[in-house]
Protein backbone atom coordinates (compact mmCIF):
# COMPACT_ATOMS: atom_id res chain seq x y z
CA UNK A 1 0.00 0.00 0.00
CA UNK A 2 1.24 3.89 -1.17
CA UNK A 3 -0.01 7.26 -1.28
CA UNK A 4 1.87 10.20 -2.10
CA UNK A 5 -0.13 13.17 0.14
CA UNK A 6 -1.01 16.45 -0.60
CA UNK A 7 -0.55 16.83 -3.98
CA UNK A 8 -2.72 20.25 -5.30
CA UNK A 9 -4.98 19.06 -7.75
CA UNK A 10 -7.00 20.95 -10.24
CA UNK A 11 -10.21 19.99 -12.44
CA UNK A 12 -10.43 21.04 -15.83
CA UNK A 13 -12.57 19.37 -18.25
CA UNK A 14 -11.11 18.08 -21.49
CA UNK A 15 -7.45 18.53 -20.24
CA UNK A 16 -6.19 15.00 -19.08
CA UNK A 17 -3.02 14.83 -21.12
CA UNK A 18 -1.63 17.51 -19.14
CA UNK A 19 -3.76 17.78 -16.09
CA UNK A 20 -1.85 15.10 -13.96
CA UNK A 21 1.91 17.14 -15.24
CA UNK A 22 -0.05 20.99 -14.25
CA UNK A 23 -0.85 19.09 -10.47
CA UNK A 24 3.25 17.75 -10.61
CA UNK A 25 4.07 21.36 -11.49
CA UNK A 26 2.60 22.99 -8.95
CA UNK A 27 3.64 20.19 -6.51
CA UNK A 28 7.11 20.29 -7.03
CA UNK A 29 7.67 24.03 -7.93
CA UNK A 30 4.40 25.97 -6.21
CA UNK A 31 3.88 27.44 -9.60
CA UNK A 32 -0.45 27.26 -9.84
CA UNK A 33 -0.99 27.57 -13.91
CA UNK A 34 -3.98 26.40 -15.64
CA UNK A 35 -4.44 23.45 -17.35
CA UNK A 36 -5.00 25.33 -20.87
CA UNK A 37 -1.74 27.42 -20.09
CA UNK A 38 -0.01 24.07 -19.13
CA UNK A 39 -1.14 22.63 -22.79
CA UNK A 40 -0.03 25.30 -24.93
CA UNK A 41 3.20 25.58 -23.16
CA UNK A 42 3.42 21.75 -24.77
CA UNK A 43 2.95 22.53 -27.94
CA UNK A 44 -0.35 22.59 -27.51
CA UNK A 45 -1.45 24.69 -31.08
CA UNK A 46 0.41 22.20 -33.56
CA UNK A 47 -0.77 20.16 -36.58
CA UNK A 48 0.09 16.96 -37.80
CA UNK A 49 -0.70 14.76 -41.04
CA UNK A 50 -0.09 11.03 -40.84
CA UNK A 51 0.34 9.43 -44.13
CA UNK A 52 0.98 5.23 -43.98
CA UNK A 53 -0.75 2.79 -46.01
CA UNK A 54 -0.37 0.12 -43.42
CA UNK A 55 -1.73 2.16 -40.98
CA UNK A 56 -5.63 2.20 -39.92
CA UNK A 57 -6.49 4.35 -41.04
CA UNK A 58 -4.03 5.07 -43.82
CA UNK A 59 -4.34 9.15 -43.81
CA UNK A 60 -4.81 10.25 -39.87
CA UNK A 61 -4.77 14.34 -39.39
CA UNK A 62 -4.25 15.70 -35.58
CA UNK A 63 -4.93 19.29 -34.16
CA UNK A 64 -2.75 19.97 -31.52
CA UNK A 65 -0.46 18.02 -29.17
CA UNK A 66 -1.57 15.19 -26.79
CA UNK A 67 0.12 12.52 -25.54
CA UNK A 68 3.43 11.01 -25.68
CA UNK A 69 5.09 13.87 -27.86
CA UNK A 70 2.98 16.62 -25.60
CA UNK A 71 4.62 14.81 -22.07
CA UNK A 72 8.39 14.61 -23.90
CA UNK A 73 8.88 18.18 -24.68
CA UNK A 74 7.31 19.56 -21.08
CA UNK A 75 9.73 17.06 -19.75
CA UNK A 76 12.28 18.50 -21.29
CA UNK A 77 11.10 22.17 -21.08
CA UNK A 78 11.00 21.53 -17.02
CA UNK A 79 14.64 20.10 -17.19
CA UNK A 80 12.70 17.07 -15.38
CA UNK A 81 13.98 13.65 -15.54
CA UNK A 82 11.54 11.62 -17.61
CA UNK A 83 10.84 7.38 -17.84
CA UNK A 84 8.34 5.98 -20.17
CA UNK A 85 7.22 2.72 -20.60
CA UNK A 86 5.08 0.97 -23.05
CA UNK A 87 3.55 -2.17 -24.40
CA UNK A 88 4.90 -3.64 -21.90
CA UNK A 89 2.41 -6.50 -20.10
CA UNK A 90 0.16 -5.35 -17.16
CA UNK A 91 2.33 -6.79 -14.37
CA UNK A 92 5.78 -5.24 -15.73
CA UNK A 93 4.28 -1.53 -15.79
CA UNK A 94 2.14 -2.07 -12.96
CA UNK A 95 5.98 -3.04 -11.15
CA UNK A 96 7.26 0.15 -12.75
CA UNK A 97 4.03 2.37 -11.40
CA UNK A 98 5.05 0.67 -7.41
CA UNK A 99 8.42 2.23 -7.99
CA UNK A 100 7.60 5.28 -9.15
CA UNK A 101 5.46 5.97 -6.13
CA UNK A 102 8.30 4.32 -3.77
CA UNK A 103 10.04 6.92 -5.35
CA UNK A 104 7.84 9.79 -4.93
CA UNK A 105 7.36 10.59 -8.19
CA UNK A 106 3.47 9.77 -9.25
CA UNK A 107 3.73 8.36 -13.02
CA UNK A 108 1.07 9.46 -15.53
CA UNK A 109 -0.57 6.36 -17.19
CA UNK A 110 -2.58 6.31 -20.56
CA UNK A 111 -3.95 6.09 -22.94
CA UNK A 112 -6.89 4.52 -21.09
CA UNK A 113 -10.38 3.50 -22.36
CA UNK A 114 -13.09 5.45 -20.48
CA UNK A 115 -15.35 2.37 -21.16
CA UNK A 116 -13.52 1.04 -17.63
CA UNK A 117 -13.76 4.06 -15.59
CA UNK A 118 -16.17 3.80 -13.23
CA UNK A 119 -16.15 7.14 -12.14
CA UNK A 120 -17.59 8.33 -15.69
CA UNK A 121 -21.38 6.84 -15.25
CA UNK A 122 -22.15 8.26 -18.56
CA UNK A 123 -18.95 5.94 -20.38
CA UNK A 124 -18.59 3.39 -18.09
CA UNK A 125 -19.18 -0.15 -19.69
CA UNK A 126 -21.56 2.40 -22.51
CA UNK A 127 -19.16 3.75 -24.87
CA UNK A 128 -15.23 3.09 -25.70
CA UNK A 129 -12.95 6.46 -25.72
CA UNK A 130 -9.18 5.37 -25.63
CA UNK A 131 -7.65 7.99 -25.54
CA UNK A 132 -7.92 9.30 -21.41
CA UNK A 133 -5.02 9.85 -19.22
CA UNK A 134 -4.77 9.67 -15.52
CA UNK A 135 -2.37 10.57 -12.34
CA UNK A 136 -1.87 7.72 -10.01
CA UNK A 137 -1.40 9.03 -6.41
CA UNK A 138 -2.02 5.35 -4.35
CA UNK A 139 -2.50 1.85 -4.83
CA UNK A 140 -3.29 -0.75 -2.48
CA UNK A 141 -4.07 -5.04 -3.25
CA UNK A 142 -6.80 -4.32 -4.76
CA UNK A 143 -7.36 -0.92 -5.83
CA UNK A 144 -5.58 1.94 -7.60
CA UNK A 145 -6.20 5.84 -6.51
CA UNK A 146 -5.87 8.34 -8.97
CA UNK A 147 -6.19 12.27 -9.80
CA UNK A 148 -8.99 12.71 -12.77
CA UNK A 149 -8.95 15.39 -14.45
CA UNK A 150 -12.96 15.70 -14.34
CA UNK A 151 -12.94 14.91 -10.93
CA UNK A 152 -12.12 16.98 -8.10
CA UNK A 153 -11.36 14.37 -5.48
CA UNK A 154 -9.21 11.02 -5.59
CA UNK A 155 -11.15 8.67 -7.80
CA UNK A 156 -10.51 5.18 -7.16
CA UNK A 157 -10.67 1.93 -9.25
CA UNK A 158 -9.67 -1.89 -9.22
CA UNK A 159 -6.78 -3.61 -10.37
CA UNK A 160 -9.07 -5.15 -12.93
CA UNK A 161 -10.96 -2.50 -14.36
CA UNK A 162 -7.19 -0.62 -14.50
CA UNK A 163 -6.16 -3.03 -16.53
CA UNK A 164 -8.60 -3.79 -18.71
CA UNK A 165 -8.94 0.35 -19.41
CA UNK A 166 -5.03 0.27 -19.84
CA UNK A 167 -5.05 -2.57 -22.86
CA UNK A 168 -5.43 -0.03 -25.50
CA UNK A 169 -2.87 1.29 -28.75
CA UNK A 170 -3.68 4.70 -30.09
CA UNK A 171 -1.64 5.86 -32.65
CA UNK A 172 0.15 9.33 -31.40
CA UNK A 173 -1.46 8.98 -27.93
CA UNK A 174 0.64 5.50 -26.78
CA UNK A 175 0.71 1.97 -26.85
CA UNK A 176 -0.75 -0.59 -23.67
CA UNK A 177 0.33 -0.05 -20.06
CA UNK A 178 2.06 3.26 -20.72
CA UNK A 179 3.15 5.09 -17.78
CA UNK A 180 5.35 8.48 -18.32
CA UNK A 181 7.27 9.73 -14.99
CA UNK A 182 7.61 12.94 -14.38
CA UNK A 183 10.91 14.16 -12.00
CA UNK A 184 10.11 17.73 -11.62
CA UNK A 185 12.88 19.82 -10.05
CA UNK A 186 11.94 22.12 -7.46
CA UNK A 187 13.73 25.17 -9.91
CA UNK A 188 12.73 25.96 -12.94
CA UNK A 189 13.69 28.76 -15.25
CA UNK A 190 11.26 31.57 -15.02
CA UNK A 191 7.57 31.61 -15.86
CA UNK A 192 8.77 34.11 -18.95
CA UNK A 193 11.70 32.29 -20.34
CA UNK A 194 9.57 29.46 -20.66
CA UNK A 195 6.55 31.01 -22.26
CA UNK A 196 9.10 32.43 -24.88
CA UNK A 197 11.07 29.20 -25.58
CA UNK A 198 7.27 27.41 -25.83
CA UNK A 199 6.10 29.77 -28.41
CA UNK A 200 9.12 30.19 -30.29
CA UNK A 201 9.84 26.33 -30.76
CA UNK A 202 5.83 26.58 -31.67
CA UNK A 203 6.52 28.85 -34.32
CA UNK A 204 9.36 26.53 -35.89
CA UNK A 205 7.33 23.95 -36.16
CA UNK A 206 4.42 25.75 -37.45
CA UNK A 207 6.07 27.49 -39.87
CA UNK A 208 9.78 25.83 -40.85
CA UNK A 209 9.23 22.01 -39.51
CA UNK A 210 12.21 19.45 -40.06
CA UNK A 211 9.32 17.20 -42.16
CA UNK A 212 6.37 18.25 -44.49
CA UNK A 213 4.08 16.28 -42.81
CA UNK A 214 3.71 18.95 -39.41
CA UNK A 215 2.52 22.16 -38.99
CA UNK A 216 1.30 24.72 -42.04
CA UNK A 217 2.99 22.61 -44.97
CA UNK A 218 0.91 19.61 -43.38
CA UNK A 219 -1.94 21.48 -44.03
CA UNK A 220 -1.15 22.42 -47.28
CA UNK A 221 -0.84 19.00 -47.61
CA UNK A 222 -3.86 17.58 -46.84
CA UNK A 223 -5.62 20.38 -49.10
CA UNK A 224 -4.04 19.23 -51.49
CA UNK A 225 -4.93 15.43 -50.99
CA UNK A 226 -8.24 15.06 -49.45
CA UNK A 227 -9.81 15.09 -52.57
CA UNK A 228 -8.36 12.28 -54.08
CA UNK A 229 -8.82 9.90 -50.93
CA UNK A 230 -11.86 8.38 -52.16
CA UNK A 231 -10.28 6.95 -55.25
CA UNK A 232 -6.85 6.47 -53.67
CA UNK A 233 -8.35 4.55 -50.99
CA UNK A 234 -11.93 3.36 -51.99
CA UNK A 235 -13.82 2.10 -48.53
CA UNK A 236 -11.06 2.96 -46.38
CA UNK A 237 -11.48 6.25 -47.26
CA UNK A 238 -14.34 6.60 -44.54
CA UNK A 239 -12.53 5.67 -41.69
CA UNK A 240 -9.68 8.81 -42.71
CA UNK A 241 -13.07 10.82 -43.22
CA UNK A 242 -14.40 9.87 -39.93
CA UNK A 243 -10.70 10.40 -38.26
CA UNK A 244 -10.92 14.00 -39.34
CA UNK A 245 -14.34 14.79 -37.96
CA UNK A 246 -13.52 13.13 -34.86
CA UNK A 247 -10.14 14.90 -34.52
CA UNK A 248 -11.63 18.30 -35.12
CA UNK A 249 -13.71 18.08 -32.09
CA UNK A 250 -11.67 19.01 -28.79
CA UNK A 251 -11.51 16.34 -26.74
CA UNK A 252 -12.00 14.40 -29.83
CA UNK A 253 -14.85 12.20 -30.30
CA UNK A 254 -16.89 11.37 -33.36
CA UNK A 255 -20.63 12.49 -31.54
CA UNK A 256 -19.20 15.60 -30.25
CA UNK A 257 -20.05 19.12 -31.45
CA UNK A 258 -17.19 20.85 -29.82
CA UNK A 259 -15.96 21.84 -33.05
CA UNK A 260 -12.60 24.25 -32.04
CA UNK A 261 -9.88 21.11 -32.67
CA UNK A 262 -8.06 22.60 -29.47
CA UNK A 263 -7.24 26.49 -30.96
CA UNK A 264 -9.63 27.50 -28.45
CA UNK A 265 -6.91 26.26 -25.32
CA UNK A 266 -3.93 28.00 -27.05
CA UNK A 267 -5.93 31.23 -27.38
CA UNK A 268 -6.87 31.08 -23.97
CA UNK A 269 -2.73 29.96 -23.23
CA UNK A 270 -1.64 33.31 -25.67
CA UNK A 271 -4.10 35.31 -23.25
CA UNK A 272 -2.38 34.01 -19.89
CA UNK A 273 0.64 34.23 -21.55
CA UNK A 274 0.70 37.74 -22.43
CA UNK A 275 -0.77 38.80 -18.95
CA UNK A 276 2.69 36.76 -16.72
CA UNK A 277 5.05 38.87 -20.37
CA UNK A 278 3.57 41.62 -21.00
CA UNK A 279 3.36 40.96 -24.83
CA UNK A 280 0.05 41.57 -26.78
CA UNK A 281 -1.20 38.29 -28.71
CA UNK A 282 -4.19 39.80 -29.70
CA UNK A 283 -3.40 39.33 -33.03
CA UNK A 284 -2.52 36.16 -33.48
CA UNK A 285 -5.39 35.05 -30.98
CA UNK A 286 -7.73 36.90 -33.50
CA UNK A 287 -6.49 34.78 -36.60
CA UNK A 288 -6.63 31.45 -34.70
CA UNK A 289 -10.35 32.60 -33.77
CA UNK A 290 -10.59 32.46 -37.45
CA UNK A 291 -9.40 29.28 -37.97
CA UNK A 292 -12.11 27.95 -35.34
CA UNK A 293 -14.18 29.96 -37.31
CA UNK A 294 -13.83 28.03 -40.84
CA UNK A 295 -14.08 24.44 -38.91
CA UNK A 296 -17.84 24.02 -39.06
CA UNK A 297 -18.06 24.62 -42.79
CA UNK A 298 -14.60 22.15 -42.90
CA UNK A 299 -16.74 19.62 -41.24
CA UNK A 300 -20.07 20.01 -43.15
CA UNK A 301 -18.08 19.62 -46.39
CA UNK A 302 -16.89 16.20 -45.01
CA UNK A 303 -20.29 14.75 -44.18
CA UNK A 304 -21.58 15.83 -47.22
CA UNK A 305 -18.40 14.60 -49.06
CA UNK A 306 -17.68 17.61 -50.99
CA UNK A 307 -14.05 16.88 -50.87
CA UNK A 308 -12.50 19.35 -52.93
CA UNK A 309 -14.68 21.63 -51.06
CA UNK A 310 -12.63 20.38 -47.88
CA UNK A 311 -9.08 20.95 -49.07
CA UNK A 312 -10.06 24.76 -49.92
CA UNK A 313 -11.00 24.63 -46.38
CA UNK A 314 -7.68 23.42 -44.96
CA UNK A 315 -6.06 25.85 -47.38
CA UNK A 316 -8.02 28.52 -46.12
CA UNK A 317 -6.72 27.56 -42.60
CA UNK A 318 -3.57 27.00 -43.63
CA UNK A 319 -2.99 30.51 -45.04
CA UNK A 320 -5.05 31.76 -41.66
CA UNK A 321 -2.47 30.28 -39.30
CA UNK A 322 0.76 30.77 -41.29
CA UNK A 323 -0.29 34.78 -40.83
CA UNK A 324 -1.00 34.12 -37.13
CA UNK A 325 2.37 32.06 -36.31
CA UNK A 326 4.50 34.41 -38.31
CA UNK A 327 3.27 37.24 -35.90
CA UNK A 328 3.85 34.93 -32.51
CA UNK A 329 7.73 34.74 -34.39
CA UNK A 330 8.51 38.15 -34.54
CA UNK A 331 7.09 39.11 -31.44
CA UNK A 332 9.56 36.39 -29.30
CA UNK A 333 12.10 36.13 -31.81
């Protein structure tokens, strides 16, 4: 039996892949940021295009940063010491998740399914959504205790349902039984030299990526694709349709109508950012309020097929953001 005490936990809706790091954060360091400022700090206003015909499906396009890539670069933008494992079998990360606590250092696991939560009535053993992360805080024989990031207290679950909701492989989110740990010094660099290196190495890969396939070339990309998809891939074509639509939702899900694919959390992390610098974003947040903008007419062209109709969308966007990111780099340089 562990707990780690004490930790300061905060509940934001929608922000799991960084809600158990923000509650590390302000742990370790006493520094009490938001979840949505915590996200964009991680990259949180990217875009990535996913092109593999052996994948499932074979296009896959992704707003923003979640996941295994988001937890890497705030590792290494806290100078924290940082373990991951994956697909790995239940009892080997389970081992690693007892030593991390030993340690004192509560590991972030996920993906998860939300199908196995119990503490989400409306999901639980109703609907599959793999793509959930969690802060474990305390385990005992037969239960785990964890930090939710819709939750305000200590949720717990069994050993079971943990790892029947840990058996999942998402592509970009993780593979089974993945665990990150977090090692959080107690000094960081300051809340401003942060914010700039975050936004400037945002701006690189926005604008001037090491690969085509990220940030406004990506786009350009898939504008120029899309349309072809049907008689590139025949059938499988729906399933990179229906990754789209479900991707440009935030969280993403296929039945939502939250239809901002996560620009909505980096204007509201340009908005606390410029209040701790002193910088005005107003700009750029008003052009990525246009992109947000152009999304429900991006999504009705989908459903309705129009696919040529989509790629002037993403264009559109694409020429949108390029404006917005090339203001962000001037203003931090």
């Amino acid at each position: 039996m562990k707990d780690i005490p004490a930790i300061p936990h905060r509940k934001s809706h929608g922000m799991c892949p960084v809600n158990g790091i923000r509650d590390l954060v302000h742990w370790r360091t006493g520094r009490d940021w938001s979840n949505e400022f915590l996200f964009g700090l991680g990259q949180g206003g990217s875009f990535g295009y996913l092109r593999f015909k052996s994948a499932d499906p074979p296009r896959q396009v992704y707003w923003g940063i979640a996941g295994l890539r988001q937890h890497r670069y705030l590792a290494e933008l806290f100078n924290a010491k940082y373990t991951e494992v994956e697909n790995r079998s239940f009892k080997f990360s389970w081992n690693k998740v007892q030593e991390a606590l030993e340690a004192g250092t509560p590991p972030v696991i996920g993906p998860m399914d939300m199908y196995y939560l119990p503490f989400y009535e409306e999901l639980y053993h109703k609907r599959h959504i793999p793509i959930h992360y969690l802060l474990l805080v305390g385990y005992d024989e037969q239960k785990a205790r964890v930090y939710d990031t819709g939750q305000d207290e200590v949720q717990e679950l069994t050993l079971n349902e943990l790892q029947e909701a840990w058996d999942v492989n998402v592509p970009g989110l993780g593979k089974k039984n993945r665990l990150a740990v977090f090692d959080i010094p107690e000094e960081i660099a300051t809340t401003e030299d942060i914010i700039r290196k975050s936004i400037a190495d945002q701006c690189q890969n926005m604008l001037h990526p090491p690969v085509s396939m990220v940030g406004v070339p990506a786009m350009r990309k898939v504008a120029k694709e899309i349309a072809g998809w049907r008689e590139e891939f025949g059938e499988a074509a729906d399933k990179c349709l229906r990754q789209v639509l479900e991707y440009l939702n935030s969280p993403p899900d296929i039945e939502g109508d939250n239809l901002t694919a996560g620009r909505h959390i980096y204007i509201r992390f340009l908005q606390e950012a410029g209040e701790k610098t002193g910088l005005d974003f107003s700009d750029p947040m008003r052009l990525l309020g246009e992109t947000i903008k152009g999304l429900p007419a991006l999504a009705e062209s989908i459903r309705q097929e129009d696919l040529e109709e989509a790629g002037a969308c993403f264009g559109r966007i694409a020429d949108t953001e390029e404006k917005a990111y090339a203001i962000l780099e001037k203003m931090v340089g």
